[in-house]
Structure formats: C-alpha cells, structure tokens
Protein backbone atom coordinates (compact mmCIF):
# COMPACT_ATOMS: atom_id res chain seq x y z
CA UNK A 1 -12.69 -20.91 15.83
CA UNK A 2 -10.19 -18.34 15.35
CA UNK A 3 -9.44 -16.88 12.12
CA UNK A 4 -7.50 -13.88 10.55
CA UNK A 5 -6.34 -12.57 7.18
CA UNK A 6 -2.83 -12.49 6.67
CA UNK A 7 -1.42 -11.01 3.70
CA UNK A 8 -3.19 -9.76 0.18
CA UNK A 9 -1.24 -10.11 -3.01
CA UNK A 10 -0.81 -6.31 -4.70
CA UNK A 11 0.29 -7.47 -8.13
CA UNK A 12 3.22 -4.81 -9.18
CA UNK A 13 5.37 -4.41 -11.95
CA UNK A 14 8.64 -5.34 -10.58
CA UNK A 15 9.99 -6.04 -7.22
CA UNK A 16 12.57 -3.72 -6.41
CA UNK A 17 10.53 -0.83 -7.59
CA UNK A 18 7.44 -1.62 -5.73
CA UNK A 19 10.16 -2.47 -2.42
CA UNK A 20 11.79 0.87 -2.75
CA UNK A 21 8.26 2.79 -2.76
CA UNK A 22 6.88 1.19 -0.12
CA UNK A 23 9.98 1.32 2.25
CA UNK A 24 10.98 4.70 1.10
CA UNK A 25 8.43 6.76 0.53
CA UNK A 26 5.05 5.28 2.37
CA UNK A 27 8.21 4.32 5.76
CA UNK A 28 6.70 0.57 5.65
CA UNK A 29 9.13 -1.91 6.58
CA UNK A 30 10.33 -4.80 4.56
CA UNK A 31 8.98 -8.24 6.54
CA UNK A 32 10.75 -11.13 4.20
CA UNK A 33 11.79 -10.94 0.48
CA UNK A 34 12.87 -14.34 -0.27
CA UNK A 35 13.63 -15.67 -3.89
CA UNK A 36 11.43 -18.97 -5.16
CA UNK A 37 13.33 -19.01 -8.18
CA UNK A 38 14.77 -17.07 -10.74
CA UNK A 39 12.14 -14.80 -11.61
CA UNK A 40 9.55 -15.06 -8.77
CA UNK A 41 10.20 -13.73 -4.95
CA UNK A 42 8.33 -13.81 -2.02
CA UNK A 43 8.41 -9.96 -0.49
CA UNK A 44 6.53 -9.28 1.99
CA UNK A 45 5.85 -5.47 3.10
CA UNK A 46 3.61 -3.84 6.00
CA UNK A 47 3.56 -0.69 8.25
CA UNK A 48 5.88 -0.06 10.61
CA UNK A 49 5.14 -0.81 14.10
CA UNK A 50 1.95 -2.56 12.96
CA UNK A 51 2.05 -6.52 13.18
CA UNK A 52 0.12 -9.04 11.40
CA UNK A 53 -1.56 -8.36 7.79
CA UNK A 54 1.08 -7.75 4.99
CA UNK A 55 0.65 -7.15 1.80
CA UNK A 56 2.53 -9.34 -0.60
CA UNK A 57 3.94 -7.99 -3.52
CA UNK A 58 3.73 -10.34 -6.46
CA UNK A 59 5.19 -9.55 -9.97
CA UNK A 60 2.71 -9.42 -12.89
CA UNK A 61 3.48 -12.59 -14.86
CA UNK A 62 1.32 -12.51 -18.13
CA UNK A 63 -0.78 -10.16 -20.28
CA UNK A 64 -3.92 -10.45 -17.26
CA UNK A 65 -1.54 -10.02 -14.39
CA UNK A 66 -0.22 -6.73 -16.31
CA UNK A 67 -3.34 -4.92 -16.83
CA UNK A 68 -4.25 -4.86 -13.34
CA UNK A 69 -1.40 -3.62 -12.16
CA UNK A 70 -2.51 0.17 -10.99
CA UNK A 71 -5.99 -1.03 -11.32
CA UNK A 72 -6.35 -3.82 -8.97
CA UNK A 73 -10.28 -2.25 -7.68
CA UNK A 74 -11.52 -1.27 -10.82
CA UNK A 75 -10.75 2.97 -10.02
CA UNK A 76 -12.27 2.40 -6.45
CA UNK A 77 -10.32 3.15 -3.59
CA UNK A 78 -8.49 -0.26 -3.04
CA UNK A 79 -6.57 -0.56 0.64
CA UNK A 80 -7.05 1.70 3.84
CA UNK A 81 -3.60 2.88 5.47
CA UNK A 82 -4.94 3.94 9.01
CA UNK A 83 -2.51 6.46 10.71
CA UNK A 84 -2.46 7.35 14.67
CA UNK A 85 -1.38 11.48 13.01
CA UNK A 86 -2.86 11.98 9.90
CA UNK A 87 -1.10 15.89 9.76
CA UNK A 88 2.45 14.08 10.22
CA UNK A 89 1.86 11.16 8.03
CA UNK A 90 0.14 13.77 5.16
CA UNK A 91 2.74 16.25 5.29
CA UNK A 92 5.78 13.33 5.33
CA UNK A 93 3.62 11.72 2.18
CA UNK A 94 3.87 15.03 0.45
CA UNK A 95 7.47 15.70 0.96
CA UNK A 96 8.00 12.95 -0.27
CA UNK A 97 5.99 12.73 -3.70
CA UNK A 98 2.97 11.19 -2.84
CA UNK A 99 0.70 12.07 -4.95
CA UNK A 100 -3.07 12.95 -3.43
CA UNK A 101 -6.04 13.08 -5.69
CA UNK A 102 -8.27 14.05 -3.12
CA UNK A 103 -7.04 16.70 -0.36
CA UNK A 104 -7.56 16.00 3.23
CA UNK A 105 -11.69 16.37 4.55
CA UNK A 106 -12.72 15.87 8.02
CA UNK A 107 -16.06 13.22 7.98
CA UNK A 108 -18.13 11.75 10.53
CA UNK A 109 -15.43 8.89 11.16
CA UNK A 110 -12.09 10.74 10.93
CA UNK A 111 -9.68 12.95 8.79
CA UNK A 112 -9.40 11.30 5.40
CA UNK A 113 -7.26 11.75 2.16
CA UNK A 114 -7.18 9.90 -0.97
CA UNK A 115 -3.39 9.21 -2.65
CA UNK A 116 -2.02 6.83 -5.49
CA UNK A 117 0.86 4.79 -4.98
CA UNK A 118 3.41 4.10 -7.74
CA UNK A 119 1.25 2.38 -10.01
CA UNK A 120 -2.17 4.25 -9.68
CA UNK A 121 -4.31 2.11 -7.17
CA UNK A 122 -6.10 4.42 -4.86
CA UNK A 123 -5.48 4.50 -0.53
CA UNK A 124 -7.22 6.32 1.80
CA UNK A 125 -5.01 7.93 4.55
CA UNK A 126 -7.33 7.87 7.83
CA UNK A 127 -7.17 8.92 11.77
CA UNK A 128 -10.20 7.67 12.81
CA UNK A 129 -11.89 9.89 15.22
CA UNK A 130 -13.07 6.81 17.84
C-alpha cells in the first residue's frame, strides 16, 4: 500500500489576503483557486519548486472557524517550511515583513528560525544539516 498526505486546510480569514501573503511575501506559488460557489473557493498554495503537499486555504465560516484562525496549534509551532538556504530565504523573509519571534539558532539538526504568518500561527524556517 502506498499512501501520502496531500493537502492540510489552514483556515484564514479571507482568500485574497491569505493568496497575496503567501505568493508575495513567503514566494509560494498559487496551484488552483477555483470558485465552488459564491462565497467558498478552492485555493490551493505550496512552495515553489516543491511538488505534492499543499496547503489549502479555507475561509473561516462561523464563530469556531474564526477563532482559530492565527491559532490553528494552540501557540505551538504549527507547519515546518524546510529551505535548501536558510541565509537567503531569512534575509528575503525579512525584507519583506516577515515577522520572526525567534531569531535564527544553529541545533543539532539544522539552522532554525521561528516566524508568524499573517494571522499569527507559528513556522519554523529550517536547512536541515543531513
């Protein structure tokens, strides 16, 4: 049996937002955004050059949706965004806005970093050093 994960739902606050930081300012590149009806899309982001697992932003629909938006782990660090140059990626990330809550450290594994994106959840930005 072969299995894999495809896509996690990131509930945001509103579609075009969430598409224009994610495209703009973290360079990921914009897979399918395809409307189901009025008010609900199907937009699909991921990292350029990467294939495979997206994440799928969904729109925060009621009062439960809402409050996780920004606070989809509970104030844990939520998704990994491994990097092949964590300087270049860093220093683009800061130029940018990005906002890092925890600077750059260098650990057993790799070079780490801890930013928000637009809504608060927490990444780690990691080179792995195997």
């Amino acid at each position: 049996m072969k299995q894999s994960i495809s896509q996690m739902t990131l509930v945001v606050r509103d579609y075009d937002e969430a598409i224009e930081f994610y495209t703009q300012k973290l360079q990921f590149e914009l897979v399918e955004d395809t409307p189901l009806t009025e008010s609900k899309r199907w937009v699909l982001v991921r990292p350029q050059n990467s294939n495979g697992f997206c994440l799928l932003l969904a729109k925060a629909v009621n009062e439960e949706q809402k409050k996780s938006v920004g606070n989809q782990s509970g104030g844990r660090v939520f998704l990994f965004l491994k990097t092949d140059d964590f300087w270049r990626d860093f220093h683009q990330m800061k130029s940018v806005g990005i906002e890092f809550v925890r600077e750059p450290s260098e650990e057993v594994y790799g070079t780490v970093a801890v930013f928000k994106d637009l809504y608060g959840n927490l990444w780690d930005l990691i080179e792995n050093r195997f």
